[in-house]
Protein backbone atom coordinates (compact mmCIF):
# COMPACT_ATOMS: atom_id res chain seq x y z
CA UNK A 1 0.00 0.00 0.00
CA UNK A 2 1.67 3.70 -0.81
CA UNK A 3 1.52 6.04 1.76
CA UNK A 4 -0.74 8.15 0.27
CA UNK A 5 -3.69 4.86 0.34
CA UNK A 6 -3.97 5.44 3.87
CA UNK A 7 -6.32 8.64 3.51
CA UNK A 8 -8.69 6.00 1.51
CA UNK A 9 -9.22 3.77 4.63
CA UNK A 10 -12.44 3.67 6.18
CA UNK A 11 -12.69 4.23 9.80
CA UNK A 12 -13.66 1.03 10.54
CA UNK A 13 -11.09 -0.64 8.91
CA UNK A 14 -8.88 1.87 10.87
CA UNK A 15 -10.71 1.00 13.88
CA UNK A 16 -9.60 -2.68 13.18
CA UNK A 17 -6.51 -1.67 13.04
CA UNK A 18 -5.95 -0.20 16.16
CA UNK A 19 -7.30 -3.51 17.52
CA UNK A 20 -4.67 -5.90 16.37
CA UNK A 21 -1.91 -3.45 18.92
CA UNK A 22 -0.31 -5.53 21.84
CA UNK A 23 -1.05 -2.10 23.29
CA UNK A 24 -3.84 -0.40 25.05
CA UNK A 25 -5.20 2.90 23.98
CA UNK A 26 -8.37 4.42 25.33
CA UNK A 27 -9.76 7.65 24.03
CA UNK A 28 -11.75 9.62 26.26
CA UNK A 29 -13.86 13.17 25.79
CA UNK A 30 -13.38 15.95 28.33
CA UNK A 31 -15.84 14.72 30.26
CA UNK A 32 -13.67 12.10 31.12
CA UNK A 33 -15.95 9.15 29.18
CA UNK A 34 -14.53 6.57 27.10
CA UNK A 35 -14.89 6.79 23.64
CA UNK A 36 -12.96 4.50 22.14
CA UNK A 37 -10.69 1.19 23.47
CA UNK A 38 -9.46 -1.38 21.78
CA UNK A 39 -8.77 -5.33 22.17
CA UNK A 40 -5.83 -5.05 24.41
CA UNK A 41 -8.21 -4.03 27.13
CA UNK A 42 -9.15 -7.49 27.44
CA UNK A 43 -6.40 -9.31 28.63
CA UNK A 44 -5.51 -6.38 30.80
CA UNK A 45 -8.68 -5.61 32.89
CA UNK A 46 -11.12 -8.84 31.99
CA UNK A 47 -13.79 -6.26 30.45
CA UNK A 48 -14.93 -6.24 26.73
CA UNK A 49 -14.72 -3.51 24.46
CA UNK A 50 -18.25 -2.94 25.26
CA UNK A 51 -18.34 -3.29 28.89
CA UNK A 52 -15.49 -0.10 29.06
CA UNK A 53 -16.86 2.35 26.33
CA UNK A 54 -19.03 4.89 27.76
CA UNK A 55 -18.50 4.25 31.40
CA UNK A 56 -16.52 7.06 32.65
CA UNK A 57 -12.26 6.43 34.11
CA UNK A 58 -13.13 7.30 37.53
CA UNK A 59 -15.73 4.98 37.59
CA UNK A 60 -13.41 1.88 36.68
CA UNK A 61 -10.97 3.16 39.09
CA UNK A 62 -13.12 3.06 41.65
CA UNK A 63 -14.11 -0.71 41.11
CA UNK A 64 -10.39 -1.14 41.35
CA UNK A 65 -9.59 -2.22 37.71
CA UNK A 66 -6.41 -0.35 37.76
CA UNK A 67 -4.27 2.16 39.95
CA UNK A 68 -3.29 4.68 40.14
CA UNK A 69 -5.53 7.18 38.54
CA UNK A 70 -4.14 9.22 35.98
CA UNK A 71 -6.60 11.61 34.97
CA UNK A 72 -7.25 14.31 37.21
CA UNK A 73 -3.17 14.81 37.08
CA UNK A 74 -3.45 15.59 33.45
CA UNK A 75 -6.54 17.69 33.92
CA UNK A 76 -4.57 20.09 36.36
CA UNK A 77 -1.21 20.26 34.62
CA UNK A 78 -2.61 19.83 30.72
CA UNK A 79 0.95 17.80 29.53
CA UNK A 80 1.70 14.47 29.11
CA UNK A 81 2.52 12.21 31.93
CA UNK A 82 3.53 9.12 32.22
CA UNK A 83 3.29 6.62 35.28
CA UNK A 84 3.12 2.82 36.26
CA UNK A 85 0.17 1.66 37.13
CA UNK A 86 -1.75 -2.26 38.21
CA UNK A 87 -4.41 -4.11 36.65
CA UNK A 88 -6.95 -6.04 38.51
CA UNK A 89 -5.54 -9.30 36.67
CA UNK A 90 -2.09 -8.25 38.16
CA UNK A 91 -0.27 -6.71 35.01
CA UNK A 92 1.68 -3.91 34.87
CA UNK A 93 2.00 -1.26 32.58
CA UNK A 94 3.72 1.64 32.06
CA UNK A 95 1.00 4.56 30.82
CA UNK A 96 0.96 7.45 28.76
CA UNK A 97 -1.81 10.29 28.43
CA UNK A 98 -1.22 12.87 26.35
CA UNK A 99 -3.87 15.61 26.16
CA UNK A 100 -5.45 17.20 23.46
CA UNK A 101 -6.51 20.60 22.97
CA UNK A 102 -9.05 22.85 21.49
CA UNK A 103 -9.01 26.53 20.02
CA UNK A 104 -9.49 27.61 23.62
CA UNK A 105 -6.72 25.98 24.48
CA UNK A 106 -8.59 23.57 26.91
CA UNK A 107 -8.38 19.92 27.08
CA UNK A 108 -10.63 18.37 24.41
CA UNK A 109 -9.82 14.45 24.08
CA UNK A 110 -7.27 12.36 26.28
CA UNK A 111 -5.68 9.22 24.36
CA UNK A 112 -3.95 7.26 26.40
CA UNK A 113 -1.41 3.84 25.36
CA UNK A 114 -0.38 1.35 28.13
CA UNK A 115 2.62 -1.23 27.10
CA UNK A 116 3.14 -3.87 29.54
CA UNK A 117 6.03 -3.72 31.41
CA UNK A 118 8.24 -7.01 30.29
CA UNK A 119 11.46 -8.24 32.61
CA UNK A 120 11.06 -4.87 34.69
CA UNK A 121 13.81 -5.05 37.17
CA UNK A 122 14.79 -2.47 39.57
CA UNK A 123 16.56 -2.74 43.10
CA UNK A 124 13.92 -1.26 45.86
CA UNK A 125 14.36 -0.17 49.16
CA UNK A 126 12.29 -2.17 52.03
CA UNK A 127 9.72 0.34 52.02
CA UNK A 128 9.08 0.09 48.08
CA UNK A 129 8.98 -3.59 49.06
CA UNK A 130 6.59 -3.45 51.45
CA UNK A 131 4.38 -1.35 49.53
CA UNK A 132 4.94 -3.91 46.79
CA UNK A 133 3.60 -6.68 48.90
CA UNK A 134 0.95 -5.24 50.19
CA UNK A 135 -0.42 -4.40 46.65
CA UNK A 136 0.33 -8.20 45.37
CA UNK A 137 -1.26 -8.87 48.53
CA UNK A 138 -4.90 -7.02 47.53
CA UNK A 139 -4.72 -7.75 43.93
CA UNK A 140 -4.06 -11.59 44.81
CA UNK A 141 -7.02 -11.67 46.91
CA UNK A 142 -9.42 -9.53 45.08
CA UNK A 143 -11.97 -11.49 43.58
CA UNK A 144 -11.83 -10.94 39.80
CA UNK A 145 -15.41 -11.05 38.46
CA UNK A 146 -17.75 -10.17 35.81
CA UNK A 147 -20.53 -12.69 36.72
CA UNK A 148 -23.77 -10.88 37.90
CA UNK A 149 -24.46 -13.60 40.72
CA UNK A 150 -20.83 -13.73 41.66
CA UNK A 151 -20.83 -9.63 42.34
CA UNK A 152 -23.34 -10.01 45.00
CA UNK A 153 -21.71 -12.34 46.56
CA UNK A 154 -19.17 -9.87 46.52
CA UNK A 155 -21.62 -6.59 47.91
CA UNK A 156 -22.81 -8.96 50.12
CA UNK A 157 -19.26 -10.38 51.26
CA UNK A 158 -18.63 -6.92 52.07
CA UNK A 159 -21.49 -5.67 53.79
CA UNK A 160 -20.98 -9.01 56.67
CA UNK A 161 -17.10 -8.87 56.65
CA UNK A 162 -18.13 -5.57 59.35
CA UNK A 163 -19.56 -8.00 61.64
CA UNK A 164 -18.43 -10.79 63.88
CA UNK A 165 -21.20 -13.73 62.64
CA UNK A 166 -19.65 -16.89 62.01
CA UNK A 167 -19.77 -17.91 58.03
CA UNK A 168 -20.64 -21.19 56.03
CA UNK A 169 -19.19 -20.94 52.41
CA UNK A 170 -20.45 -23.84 50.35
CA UNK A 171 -19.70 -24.61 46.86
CA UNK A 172 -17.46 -27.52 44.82
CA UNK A 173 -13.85 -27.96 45.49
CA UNK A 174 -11.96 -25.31 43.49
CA UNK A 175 -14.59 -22.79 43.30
CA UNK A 176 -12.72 -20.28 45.18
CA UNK A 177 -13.76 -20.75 48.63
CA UNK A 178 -10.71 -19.65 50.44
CA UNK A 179 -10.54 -16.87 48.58
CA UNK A 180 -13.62 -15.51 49.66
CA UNK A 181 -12.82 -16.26 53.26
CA UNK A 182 -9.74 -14.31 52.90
CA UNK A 183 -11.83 -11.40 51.27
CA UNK A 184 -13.77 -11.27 53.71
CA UNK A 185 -10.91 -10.81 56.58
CA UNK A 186 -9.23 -8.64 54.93
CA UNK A 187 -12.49 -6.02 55.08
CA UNK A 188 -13.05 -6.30 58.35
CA UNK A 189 -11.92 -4.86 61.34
CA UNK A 190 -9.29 -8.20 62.25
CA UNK A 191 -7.72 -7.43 58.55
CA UNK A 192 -4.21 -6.59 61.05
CA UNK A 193 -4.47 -9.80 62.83
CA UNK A 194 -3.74 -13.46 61.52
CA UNK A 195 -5.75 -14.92 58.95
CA UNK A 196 -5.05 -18.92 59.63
CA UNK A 197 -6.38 -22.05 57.43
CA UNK A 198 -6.92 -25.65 58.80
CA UNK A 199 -7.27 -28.07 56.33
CA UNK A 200 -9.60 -30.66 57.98
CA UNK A 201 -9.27 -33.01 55.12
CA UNK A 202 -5.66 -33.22 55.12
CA UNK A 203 -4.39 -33.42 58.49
CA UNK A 204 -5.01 -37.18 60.07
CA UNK A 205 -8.05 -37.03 62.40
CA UNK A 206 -6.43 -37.52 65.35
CA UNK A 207 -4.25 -35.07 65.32
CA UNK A 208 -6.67 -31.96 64.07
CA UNK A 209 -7.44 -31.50 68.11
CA UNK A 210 -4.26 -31.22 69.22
CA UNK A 211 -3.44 -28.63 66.03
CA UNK A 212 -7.14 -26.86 66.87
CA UNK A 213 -6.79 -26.31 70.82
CA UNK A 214 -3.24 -27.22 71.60
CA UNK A 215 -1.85 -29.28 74.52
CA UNK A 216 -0.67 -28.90 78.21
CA UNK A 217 2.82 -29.90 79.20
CA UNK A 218 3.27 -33.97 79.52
CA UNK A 219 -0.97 -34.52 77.87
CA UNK A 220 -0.01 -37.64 76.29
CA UNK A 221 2.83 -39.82 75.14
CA UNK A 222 5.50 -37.72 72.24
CA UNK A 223 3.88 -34.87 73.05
CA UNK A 224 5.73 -31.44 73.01
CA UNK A 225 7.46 -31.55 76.52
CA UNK A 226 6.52 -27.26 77.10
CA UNK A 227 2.96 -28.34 75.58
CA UNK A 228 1.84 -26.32 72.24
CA UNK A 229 -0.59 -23.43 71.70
CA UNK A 230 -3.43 -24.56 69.11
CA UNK A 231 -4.56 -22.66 66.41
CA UNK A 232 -7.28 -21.22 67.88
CA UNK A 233 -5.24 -19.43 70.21
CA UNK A 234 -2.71 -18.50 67.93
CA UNK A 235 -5.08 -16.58 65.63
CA UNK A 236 -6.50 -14.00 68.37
CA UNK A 237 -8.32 -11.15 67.36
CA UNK A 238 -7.97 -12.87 63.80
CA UNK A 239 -9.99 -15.32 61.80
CA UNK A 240 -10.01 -19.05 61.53
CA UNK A 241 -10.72 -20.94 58.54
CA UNK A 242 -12.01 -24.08 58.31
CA UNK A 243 -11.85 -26.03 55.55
CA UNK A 244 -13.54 -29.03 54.12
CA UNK A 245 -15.69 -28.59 57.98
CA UNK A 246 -17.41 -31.77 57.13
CA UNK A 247 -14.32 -34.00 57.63
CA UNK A 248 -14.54 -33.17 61.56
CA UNK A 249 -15.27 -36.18 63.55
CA UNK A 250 -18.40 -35.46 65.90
CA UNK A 251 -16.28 -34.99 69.49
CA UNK A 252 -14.36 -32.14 67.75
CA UNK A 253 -17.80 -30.94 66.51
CA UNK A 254 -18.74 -30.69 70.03
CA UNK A 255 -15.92 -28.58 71.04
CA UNK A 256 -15.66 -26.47 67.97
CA UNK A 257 -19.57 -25.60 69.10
CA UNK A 258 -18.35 -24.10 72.25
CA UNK A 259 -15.85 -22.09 70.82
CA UNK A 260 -18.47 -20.48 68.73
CA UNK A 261 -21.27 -20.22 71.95
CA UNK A 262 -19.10 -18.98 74.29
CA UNK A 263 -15.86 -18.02 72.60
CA UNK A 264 -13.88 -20.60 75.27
CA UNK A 265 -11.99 -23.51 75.02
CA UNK A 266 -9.71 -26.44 76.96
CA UNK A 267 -6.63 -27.72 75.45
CA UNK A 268 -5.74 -31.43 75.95
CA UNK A 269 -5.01 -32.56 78.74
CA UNK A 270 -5.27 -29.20 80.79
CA UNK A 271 -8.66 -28.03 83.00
CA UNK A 272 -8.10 -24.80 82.87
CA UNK A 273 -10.46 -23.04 80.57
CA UNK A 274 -9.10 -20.42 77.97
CA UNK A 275 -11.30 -17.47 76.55
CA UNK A 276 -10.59 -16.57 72.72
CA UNK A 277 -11.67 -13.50 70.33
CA UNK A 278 -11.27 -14.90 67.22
CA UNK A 279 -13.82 -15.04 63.98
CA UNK A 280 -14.43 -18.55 62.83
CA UNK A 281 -15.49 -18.89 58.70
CA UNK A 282 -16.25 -22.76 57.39
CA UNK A 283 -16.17 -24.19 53.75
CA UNK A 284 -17.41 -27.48 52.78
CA UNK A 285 -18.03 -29.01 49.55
CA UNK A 286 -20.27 -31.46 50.99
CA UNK A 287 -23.82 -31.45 51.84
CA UNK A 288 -24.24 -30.61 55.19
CA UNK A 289 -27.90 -30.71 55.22
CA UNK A 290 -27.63 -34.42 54.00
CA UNK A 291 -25.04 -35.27 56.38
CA UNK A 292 -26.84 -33.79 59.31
CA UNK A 293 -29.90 -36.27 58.24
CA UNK A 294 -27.60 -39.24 58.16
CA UNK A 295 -26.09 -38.24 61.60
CA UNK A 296 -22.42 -37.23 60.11
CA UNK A 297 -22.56 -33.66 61.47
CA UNK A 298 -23.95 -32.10 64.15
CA UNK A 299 -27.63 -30.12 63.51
CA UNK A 300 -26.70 -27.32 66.29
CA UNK A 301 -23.20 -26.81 64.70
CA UNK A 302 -24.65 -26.45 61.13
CA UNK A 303 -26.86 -24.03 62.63
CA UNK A 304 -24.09 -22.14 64.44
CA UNK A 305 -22.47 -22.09 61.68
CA UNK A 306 -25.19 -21.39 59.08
CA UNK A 307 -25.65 -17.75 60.22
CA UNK A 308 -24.07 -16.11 56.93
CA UNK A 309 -24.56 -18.60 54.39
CA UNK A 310 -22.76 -18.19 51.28
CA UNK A 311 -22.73 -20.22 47.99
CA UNK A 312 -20.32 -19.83 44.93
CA UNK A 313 -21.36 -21.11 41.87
CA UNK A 314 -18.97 -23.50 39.79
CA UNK A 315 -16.42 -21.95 36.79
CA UNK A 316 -19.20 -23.72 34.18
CA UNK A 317 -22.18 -21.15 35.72
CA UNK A 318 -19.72 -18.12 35.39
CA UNK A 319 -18.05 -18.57 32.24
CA UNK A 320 -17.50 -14.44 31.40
CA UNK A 321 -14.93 -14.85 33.99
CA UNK A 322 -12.91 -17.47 32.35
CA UNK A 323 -11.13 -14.79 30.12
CA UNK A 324 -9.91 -12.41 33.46
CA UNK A 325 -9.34 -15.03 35.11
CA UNK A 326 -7.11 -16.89 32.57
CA UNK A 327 -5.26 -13.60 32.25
CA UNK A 328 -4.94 -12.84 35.76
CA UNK A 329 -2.87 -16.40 36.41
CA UNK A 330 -0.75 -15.69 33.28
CA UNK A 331 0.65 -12.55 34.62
CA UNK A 332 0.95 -14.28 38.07
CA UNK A 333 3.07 -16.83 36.71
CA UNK A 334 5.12 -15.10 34.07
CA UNK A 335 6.04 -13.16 36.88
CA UNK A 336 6.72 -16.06 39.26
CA UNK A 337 8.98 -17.90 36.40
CA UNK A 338 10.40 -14.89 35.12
CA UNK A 339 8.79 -15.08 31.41
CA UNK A 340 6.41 -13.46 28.84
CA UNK A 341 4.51 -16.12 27.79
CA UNK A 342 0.99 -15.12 25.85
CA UNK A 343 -2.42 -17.20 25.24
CA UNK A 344 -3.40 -17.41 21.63
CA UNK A 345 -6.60 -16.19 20.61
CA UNK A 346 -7.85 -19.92 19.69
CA UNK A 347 -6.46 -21.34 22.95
CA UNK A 348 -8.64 -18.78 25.05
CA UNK A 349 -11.64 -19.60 22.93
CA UNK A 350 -11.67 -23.41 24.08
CA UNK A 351 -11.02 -21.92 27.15
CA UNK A 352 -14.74 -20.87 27.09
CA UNK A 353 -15.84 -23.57 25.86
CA UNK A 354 -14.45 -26.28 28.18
CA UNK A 355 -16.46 -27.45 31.55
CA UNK A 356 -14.28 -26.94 34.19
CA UNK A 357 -14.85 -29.60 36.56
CA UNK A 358 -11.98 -28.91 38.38
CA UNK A 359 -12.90 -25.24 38.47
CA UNK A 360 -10.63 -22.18 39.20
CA UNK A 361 -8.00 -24.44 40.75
CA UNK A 362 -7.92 -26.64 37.80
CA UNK A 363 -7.76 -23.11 35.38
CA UNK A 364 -4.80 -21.76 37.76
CA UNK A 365 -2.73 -25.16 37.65
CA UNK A 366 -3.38 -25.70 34.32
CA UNK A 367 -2.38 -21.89 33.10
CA UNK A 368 0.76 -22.62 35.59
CA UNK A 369 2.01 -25.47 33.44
CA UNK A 370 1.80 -23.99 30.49
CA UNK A 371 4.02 -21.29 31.56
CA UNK A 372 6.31 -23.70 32.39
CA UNK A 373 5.86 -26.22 29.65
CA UNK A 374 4.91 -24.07 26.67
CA UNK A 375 6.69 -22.03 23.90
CA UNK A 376 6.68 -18.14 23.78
CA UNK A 377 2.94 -18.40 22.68
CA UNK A 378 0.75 -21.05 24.51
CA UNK A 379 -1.57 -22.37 21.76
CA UNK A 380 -4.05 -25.39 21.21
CA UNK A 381 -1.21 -27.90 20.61
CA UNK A 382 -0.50 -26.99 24.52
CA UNK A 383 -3.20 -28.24 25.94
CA UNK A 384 -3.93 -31.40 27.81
CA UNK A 385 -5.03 -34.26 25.41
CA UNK A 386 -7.96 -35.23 27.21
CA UNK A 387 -9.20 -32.24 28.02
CA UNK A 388 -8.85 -31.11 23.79
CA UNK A 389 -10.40 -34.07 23.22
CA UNK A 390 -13.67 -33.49 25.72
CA UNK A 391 -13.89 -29.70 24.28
CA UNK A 392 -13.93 -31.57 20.50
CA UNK A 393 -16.51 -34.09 21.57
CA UNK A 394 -18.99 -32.02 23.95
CA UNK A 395 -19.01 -33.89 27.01
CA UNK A 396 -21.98 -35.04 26.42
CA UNK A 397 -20.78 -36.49 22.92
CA UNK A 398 -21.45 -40.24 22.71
CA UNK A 399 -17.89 -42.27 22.77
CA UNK A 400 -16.65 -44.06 19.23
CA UNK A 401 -15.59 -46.90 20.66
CA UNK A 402 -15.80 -48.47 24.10
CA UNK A 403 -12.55 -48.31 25.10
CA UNK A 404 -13.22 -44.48 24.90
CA UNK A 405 -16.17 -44.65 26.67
CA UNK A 406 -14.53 -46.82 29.46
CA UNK A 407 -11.50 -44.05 29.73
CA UNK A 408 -13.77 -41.40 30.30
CA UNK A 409 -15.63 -42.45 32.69
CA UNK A 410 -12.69 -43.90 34.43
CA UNK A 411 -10.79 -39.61 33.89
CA UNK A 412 -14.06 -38.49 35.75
CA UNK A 413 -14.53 -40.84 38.59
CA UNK A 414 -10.81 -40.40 39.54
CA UNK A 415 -11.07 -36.69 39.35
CA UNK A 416 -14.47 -36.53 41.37
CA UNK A 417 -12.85 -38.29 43.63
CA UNK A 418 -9.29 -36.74 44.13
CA UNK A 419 -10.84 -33.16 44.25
CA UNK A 420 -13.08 -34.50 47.27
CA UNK A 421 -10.77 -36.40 49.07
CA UNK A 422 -7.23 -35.05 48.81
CA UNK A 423 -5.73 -38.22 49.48
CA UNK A 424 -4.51 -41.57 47.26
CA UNK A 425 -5.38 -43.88 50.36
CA UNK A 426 -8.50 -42.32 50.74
CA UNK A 427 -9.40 -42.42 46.63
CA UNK A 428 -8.30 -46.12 46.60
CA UNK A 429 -10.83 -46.50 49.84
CA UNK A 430 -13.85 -44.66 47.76
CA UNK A 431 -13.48 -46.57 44.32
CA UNK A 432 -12.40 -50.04 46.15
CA UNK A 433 -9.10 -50.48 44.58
CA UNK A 434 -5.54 -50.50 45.93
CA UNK A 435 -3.74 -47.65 46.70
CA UNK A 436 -0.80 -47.90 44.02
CA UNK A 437 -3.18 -48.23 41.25
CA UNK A 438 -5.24 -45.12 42.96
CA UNK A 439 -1.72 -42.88 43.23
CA UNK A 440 -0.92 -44.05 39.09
CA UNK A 441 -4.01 -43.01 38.03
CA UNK A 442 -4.27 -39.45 40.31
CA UNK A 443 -0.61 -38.88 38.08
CA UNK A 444 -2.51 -39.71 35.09
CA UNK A 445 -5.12 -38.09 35.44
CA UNK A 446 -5.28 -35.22 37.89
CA UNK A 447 -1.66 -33.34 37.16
CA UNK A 448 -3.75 -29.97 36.78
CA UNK A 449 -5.65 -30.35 40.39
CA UNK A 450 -4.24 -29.16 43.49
């Protein structure tokens, strides 16, 4: 094309053009509204062209999309600045907003191009460092969504992380649980104090007491000669979260109860009672109700615990937050390895298209080893066999041949059953079959779950 062809384009062809940049530009009026983004927006914030145009800067800033703000900065000194700013998904990019001007010589449009920052390295003081951490920190635990259902869970996360009530997450294993729990801390008032996690699936039952309420001096045989300070004291003024809840046995249930009722507790072995401030939030994939019926869990602890009640819906039922969330891991891990890996265009659209039954933990371990195993671009060719194979088909795509049939059924009952149970001896006790076969087909099978 000669240079003088270019006054022939259209201005949606140059429009398209400005789409296929690896870098962002927004456009916006002196009113501060966007009028124009393109693609790169995406990958950077999670938000389609059309969810950002129209909507004014502050606005997004606000919602915490990216900081800092650069905008009333230009309006006051009306010259280019540049800064480095954070994205919601965790990248960084280094910003430019240049102003432009009408006859009266006031601002008139603001474009604006952000360029990822790519092996950034600096030395930085401990202060810059702490500041650092404490950003990673809020970004990490922000919860990245465009789902309508998923941001009231969010408005109402916030509204009872002000209070002291006890809270029941519920939802399947991978759905984000955790994260929510540590949301919630971190808005309320014990956001300074410790934020501990107990496992209750994966720490042998008869030791979860003695790591719950701790010990007295000499309690039982091997035990910790000064005694040891549980977890429930160790967290005071803090919050406690308990994980997989159900896995309790029914005499811890009873205890756990009083700590709730009456904030107190005894440690093993000891009769002196010990008084404890401490916020206590539960997550279960199971169902409680059920187990309550069959006599598995106590009915007054469900109940104790039941006073917030949250539920997070599975990756499949909030699938327009596959694409932020996809892009908020890469930048996690390219930064973690110390790469610039990208996500081809086809490889995010079966992405959307997949199932998920793993969920967010299965996205975020998959994404991880692809940033380790992948070329400079992570494309189709990338991806996991099987789970190519089950976007192809449909999972609800009748098998060729049996032996496919029999290997997909076999994939899914050894994932359902690793994701519940955490465990190979466990697995090999839930599908009655020995435990070396269990822990070669958990390798085979489950690389991408936690």
């Amino acid at each position: 094309m000669e240079p003088n062809q270019f006054s022939n384009l259209d201005m949606g062809t140059l429009l398209t053009i400005l789409d296929y940049s690896s870098d962002e530009i927004f456009v916006l009026d002196e009113n501060r509204k966007i009028i124009f983004v393109n693609n790169a927006c995406e990958k950077h914030y999670g938000l389609k062209k059309e969810d950002v145009i129209g909507r004014g800067s502050e606005e997004l800033v606000n919602e915490g999309y990216w900081t800092p703000s650069i905008f009333p900065t230009i309006l006051d000194q009306k010259a280019p600045i540049f800064v480095k700013q954070k994205t919601v998904l965790g990248a960084e990019l280094l910003t430019s907003a240049i102003p432009i001007f009408n006859e009266d010589k006031e601002v008139k449009l603001i474009v604006t191009t952000a360029r990822e920052v790519q092996n950034y390295k600096k030395l930085i003081t401990p202060d810059e460092k702490l500041k650092k951490d404490e950003e990673e920190d809020y970004f990490a635990t922000r919860m990245v969504t465009n789902n309508k259902k998923m941001k009231e869970i969010r408005r109402f996360a916030f509204k009872v992380a002000k209070t002291d009530s006890t809270i029941l997450i519920q939802g399947e294993s991978g759905t984000g649980k955790g994260v929510l729990a540590r949301h919630v801390h971190n808005m309320s008032h014990r956001k300074e104090n410790p934020f501990l996690t107990l496992n209750c699936a994966a720490i042998p039952a008869h030791l979860i007491e003695s790591e719950l309420f701790g010990y007295s001096a000499g309690s039982f045989t091997g035990a910790n000669k000064e005694g040891k300070v549980g977890l429930i004291e160790s967290v005071e003024g803090g919050t406690l979260f308990l994980d997989e809840i159900g896995e309790l046995s029914l005499p811890l249930q009873a205890k756990l109860l009083q700590v709730i009722q009456d904030k107190s507790f005894i440690p093993i072995g000891s009769t002196t009672e010990k008084k404890v401030d401490i916020r206590i939030i539960a997550a279960t994939n199971q169902d409680l109700i059920e187990m309550v019926k069959n006599r598995q869990f106590r009915e007054d602890l469900f109940y104790r615990l039941n006073v917030i009640d949250l539920k997070l819906p599975s990756l499949k039922e909030r699938k327009e937050d596959i694409i932020p969330l996809t892009y908020k891991f890469l930048y996690k891990f390219n930064e973690a390895y110390n790469v610039n890996k990208v996500i081809s265009e086809e490889c995010i659209d079966l992405f959307t298209r997949y199932d998920w039954p793993g969920n967010i933990r299965q996205l975020q371990n998959l994404v991880e080893r692809l940033v380790i195993t992948s070329d400079d671009v992570i494309d189709v060719g990338d991806l996991p066999p099987l789970m190519y194979d089950q976007i192809e088909k449909g999972e609800d795509a009748l098998p060729a041949t049996m032996k496919e049939a029999v290997e997909q059924t076999k994939a899914k009952m050894i994932r359902h059953s690793y994701e519940k149970h955490r465990s190979s001896r466990k697995v090999a006790q839930d599908l009655q079959i020995s435990q070396t076969q269990a822990s070669k087909l958990i390798r085979e099978y489950c690389m991408d779950v936690d």
